[in-house]
N, C-alpha and C. Protein backbone atom coordinates (compact mmCIF):
# COMPACT_ATOMS: atom_id res chain seq x y z
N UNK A 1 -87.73 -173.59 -216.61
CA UNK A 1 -87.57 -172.43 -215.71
C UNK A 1 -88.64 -171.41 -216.05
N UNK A 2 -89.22 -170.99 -215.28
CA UNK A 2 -90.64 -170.32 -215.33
C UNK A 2 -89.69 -168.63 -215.38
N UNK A 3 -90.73 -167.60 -216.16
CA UNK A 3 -90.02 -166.34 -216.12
C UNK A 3 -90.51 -165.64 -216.54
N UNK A 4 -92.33 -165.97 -216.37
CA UNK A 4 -92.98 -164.37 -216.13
C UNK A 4 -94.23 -165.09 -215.75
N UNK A 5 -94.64 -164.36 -214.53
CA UNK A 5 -96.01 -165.24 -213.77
C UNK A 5 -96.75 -163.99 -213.89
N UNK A 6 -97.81 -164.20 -214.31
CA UNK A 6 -98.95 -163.25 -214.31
C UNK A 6 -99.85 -163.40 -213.32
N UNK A 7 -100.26 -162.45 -212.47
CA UNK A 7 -101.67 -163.07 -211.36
C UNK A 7 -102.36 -161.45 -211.13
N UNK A 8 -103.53 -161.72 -210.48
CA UNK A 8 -104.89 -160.43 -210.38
C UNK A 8 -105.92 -160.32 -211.13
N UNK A 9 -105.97 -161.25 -212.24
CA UNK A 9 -107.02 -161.21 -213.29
C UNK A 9 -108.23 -161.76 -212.15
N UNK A 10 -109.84 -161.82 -212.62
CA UNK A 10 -110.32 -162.21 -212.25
C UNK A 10 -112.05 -161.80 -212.83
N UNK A 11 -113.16 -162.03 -212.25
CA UNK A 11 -114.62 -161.58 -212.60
C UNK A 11 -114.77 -159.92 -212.41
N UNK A 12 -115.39 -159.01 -213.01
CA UNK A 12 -115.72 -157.98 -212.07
C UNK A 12 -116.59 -157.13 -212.97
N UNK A 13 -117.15 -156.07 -212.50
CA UNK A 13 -118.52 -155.94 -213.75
C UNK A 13 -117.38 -154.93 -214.55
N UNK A 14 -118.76 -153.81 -215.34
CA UNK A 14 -118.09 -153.17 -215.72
C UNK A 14 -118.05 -152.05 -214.97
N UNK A 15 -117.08 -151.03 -215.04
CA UNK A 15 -116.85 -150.07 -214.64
C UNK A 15 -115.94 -150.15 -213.32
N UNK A 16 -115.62 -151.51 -212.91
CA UNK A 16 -115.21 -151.63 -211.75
C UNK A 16 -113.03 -151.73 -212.13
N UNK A 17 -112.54 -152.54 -211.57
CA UNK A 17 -111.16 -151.85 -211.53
C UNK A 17 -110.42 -153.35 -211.27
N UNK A 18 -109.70 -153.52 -211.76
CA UNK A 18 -108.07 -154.98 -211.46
C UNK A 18 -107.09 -154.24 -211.24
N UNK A 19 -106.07 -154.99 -210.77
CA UNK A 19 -105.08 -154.90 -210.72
C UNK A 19 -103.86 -155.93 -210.66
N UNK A 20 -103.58 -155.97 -212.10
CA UNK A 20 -102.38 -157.70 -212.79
C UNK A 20 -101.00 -157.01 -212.05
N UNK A 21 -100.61 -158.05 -211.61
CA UNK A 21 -99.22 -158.13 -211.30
C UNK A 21 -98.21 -159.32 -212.23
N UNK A 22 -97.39 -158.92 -212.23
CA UNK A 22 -96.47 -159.61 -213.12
C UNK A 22 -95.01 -159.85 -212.63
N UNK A 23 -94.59 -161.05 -212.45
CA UNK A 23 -93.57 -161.66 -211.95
C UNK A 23 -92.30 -161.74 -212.92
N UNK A 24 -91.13 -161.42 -213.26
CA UNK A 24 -90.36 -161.40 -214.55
C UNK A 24 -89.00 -161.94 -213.72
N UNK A 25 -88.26 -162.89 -214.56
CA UNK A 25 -87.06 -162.90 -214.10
C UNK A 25 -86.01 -161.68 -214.51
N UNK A 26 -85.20 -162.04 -214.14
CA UNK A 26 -83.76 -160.97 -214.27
C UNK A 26 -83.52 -160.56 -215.60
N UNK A 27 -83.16 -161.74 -216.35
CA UNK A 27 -82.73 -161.98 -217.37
C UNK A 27 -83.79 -161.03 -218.50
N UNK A 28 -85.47 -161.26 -218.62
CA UNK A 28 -86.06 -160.53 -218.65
C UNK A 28 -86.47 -159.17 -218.64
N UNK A 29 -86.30 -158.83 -217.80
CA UNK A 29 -86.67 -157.85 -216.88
C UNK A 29 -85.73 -156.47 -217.14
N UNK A 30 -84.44 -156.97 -216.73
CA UNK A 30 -83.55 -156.36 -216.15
C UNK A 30 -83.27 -154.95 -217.80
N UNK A 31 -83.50 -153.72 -217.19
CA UNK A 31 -83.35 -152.57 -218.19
C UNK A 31 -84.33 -152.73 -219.50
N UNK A 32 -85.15 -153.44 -219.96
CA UNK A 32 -85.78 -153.50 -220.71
C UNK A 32 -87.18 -153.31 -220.89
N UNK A 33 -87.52 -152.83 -221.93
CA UNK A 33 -89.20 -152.43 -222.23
C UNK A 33 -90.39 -153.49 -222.14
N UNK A 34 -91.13 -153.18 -221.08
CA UNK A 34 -91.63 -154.22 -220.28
C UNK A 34 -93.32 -153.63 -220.92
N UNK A 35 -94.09 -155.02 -221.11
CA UNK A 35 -95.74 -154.38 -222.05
C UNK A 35 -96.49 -155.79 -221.20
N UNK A 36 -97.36 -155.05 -221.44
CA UNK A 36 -98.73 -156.00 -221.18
C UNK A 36 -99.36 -156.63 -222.72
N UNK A 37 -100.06 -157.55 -222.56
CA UNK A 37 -100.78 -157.73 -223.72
C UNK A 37 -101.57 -158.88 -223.44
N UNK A 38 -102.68 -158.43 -224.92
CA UNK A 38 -104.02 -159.41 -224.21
C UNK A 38 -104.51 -160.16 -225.22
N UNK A 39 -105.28 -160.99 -225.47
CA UNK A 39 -105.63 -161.97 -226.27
C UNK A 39 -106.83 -162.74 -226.01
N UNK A 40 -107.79 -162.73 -227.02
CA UNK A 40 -109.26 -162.75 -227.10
C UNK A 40 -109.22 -164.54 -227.86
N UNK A 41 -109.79 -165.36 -227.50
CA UNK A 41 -109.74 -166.75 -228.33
C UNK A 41 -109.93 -166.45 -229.71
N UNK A 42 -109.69 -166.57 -230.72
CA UNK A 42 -110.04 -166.52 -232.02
C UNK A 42 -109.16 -165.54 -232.77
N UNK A 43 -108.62 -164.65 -231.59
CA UNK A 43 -107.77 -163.72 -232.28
C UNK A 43 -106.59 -163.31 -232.16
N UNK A 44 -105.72 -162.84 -232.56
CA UNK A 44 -104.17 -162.45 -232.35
C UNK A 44 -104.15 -162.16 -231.13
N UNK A 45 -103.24 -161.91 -230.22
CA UNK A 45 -102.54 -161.09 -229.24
C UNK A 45 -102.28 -159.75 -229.41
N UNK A 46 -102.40 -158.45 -228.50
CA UNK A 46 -102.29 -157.18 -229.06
C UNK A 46 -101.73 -157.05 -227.77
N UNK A 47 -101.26 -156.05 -228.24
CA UNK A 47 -100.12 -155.11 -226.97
C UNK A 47 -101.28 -153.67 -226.50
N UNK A 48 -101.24 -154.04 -225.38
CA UNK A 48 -102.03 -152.58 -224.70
C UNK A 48 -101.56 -151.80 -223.86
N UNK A 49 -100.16 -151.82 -222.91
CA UNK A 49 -99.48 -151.01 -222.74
C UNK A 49 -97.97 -151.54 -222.33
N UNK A 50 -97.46 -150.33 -222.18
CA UNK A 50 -95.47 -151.05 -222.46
C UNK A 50 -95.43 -149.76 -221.64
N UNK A 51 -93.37 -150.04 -220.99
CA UNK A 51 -93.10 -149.28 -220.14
C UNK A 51 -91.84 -149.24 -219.93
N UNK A 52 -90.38 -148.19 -220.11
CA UNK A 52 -89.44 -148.60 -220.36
C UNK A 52 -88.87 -148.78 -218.86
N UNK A 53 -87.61 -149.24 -218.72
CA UNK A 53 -87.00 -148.77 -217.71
C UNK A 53 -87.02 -147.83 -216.97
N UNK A 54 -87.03 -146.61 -217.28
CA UNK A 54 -86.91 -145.24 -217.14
C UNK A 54 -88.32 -144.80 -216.80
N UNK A 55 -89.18 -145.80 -216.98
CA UNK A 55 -90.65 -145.13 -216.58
C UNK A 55 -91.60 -144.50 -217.75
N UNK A 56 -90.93 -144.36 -219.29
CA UNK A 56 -91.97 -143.82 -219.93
C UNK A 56 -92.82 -144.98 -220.31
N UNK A 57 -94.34 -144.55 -220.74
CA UNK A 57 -95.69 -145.36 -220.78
C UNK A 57 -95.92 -145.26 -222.23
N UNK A 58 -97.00 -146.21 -222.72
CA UNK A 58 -97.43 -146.26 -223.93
C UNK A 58 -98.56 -147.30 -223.69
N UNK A 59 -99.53 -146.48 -224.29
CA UNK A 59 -101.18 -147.16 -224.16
C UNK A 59 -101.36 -147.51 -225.67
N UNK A 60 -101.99 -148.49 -225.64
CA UNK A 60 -103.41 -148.72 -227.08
C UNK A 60 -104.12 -147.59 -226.82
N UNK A 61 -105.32 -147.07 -228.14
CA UNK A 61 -105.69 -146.36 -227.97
C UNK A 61 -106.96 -146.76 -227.25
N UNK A 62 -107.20 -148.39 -227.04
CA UNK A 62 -108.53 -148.76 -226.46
C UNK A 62 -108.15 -148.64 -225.04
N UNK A 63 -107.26 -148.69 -224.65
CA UNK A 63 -107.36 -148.40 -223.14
C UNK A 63 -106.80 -147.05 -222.67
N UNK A 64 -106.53 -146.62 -223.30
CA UNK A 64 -105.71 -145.21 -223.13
C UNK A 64 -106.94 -144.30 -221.90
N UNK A 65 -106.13 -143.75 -221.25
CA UNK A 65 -107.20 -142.77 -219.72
C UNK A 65 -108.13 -143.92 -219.16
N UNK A 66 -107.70 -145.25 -219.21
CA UNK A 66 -108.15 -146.34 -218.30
C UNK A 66 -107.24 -146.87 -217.66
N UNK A 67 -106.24 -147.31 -218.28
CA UNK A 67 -105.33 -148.49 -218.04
C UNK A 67 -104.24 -147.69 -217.37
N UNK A 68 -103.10 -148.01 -216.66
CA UNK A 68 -101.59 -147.42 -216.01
C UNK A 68 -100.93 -148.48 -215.99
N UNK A 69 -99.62 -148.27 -216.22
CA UNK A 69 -98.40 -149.34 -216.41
C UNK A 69 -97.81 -148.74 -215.55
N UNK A 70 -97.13 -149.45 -214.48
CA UNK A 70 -95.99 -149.36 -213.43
C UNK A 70 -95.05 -150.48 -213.46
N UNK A 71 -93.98 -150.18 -212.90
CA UNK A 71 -92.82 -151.54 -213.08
C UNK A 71 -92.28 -150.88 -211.14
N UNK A 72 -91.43 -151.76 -210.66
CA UNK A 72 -91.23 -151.83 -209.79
C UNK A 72 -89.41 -152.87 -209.69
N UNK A 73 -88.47 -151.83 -210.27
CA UNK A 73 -87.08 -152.45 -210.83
C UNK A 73 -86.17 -152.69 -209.83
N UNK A 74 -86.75 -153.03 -208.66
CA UNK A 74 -85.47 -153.89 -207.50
C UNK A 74 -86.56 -154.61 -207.26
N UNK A 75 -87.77 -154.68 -208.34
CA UNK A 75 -88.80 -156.29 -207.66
C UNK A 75 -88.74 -157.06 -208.77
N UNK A 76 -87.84 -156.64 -210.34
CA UNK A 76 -88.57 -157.01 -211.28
C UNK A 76 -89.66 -157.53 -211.46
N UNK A 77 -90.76 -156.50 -211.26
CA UNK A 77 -92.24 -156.79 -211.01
C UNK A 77 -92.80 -155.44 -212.21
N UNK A 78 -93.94 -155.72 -213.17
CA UNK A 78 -94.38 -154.83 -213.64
C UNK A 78 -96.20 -154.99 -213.27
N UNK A 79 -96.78 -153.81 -213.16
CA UNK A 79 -98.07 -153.92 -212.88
C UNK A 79 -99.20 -152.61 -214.28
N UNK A 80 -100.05 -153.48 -213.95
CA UNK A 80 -101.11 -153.29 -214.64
C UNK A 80 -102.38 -152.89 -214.45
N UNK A 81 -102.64 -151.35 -214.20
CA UNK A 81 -103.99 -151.39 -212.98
C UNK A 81 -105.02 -150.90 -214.10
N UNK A 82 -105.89 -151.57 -214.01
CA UNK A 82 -107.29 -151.11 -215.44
C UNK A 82 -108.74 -150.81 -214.45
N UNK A 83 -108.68 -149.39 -214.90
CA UNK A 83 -110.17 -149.05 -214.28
C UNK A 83 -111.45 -148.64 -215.43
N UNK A 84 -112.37 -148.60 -215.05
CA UNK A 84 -113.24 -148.17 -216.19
C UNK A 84 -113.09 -149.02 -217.13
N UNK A 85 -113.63 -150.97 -216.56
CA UNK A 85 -113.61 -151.71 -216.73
C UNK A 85 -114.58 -152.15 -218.06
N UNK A 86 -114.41 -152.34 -219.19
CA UNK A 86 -115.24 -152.73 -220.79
C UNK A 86 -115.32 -154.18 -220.88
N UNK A 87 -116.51 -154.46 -220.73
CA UNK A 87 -116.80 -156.38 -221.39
C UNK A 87 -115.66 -156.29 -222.42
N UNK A 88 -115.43 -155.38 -223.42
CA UNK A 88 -114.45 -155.82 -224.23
C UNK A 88 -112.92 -155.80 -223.76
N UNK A 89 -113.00 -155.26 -222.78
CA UNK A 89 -111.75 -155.85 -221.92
C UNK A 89 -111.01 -157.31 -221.86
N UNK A 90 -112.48 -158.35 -221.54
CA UNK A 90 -112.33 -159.50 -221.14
C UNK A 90 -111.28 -159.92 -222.24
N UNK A 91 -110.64 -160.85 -221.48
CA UNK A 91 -109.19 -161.54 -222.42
C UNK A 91 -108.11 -162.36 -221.22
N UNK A 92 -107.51 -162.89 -222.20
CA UNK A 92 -106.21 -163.29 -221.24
C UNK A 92 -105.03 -162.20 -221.26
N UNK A 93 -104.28 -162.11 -220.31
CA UNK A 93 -103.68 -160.75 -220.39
C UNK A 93 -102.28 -161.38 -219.75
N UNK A 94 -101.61 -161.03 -220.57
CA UNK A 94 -99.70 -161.60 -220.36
C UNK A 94 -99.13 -160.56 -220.38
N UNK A 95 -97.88 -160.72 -219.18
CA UNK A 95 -96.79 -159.46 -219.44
C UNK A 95 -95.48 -160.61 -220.31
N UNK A 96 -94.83 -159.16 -221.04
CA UNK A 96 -93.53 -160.10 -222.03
C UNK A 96 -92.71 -158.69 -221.96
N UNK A 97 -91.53 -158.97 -222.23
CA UNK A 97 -90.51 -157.85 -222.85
C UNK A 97 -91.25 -157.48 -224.29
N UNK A 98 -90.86 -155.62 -224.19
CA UNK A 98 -91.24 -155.23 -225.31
C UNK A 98 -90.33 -155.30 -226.52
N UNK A 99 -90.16 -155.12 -227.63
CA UNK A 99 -90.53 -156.42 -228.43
C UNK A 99 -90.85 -157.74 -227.19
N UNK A 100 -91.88 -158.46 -227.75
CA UNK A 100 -91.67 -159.96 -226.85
C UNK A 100 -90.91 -161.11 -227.40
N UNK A 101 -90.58 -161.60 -226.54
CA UNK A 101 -89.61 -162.92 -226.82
C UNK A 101 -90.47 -163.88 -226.84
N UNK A 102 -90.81 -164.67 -228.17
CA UNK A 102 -91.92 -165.25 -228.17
C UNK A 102 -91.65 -167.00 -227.55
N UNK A 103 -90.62 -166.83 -226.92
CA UNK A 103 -90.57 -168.29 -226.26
C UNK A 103 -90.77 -168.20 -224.76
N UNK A 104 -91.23 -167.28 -224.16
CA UNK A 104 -90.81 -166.48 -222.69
C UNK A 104 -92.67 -166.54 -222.06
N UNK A 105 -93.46 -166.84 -223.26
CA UNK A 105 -94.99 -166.14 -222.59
C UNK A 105 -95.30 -167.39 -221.44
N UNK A 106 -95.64 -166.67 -220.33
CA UNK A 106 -96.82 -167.04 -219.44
C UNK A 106 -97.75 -167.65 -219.32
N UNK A 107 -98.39 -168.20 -217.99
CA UNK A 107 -99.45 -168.96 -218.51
C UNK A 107 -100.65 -167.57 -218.38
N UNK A 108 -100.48 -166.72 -218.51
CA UNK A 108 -101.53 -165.65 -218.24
C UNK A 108 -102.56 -165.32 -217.06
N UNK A 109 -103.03 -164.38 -217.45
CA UNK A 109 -104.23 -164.16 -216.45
C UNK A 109 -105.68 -163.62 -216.89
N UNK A 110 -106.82 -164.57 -216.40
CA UNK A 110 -107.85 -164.44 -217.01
C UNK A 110 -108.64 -163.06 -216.54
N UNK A 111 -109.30 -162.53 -217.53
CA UNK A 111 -109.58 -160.95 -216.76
C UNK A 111 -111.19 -161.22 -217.92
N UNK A 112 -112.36 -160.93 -216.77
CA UNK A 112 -113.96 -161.36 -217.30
C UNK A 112 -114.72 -160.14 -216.73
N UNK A 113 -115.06 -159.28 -217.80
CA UNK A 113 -115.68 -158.05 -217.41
C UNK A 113 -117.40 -158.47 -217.75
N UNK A 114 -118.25 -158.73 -217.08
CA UNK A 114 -119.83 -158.75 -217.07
C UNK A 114 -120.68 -157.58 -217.33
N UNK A 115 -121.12 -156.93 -217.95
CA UNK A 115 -122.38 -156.09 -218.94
C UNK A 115 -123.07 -155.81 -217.60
């Protein structure tokens, strides 16, 4: 049973703008602290922004006055809009419940920022 689809990643230079959408089931979803997070080949997974129920936000400090977290709680849908786009951006980028449930991840979404 599939229960968090990530999609919107894609090519784009820098400075330019995405926007990830994220698919969550119920079970998931439902009242809980909802994060993005991204992951570079070679290296851990990091959390770059989270978002409770209630709407409060929390950035990394690398994307912080770039990035916005929105959720959308009669779609269980959370979104991810990144502007002021950094090659070091590029990564795979998964939404999970905050803490994440590490049996729950996605197949992700590829996000390729060009210099």
């Amino acid at each position: 049973q599939v229960q968090l689809v990530e999609s919107g990643g894609g090519l784009v230079q820098a400075g330019g703008s995405l926007r990830l959408s994220c698919a969550a089931s119920r079970s998931i979803f439902s009242r809980n602290t909802m994060g993005w997070y991204r992951q570079v080949p070679g290296k851990t997974r990091e959390s770059v922004a989270s978002i409770t129920s209630g709407g409060r936000t929390n950035f990394s400090d690398s994307v912080k006055g770039r990035f916005t977290i929105s959720r959308d709680n009669a779609k269980n849908m959370v979104y991810l809009q990144m502007n002021s786009l950094k090659p070091e951006d590029t990564a795979v980028y998964y939404c999970n419940r905050q803490p994440y449930l590490p049996a729950s991840w996605g197949q992700g979404t590829q996000v390729t920022v060009s210099s």
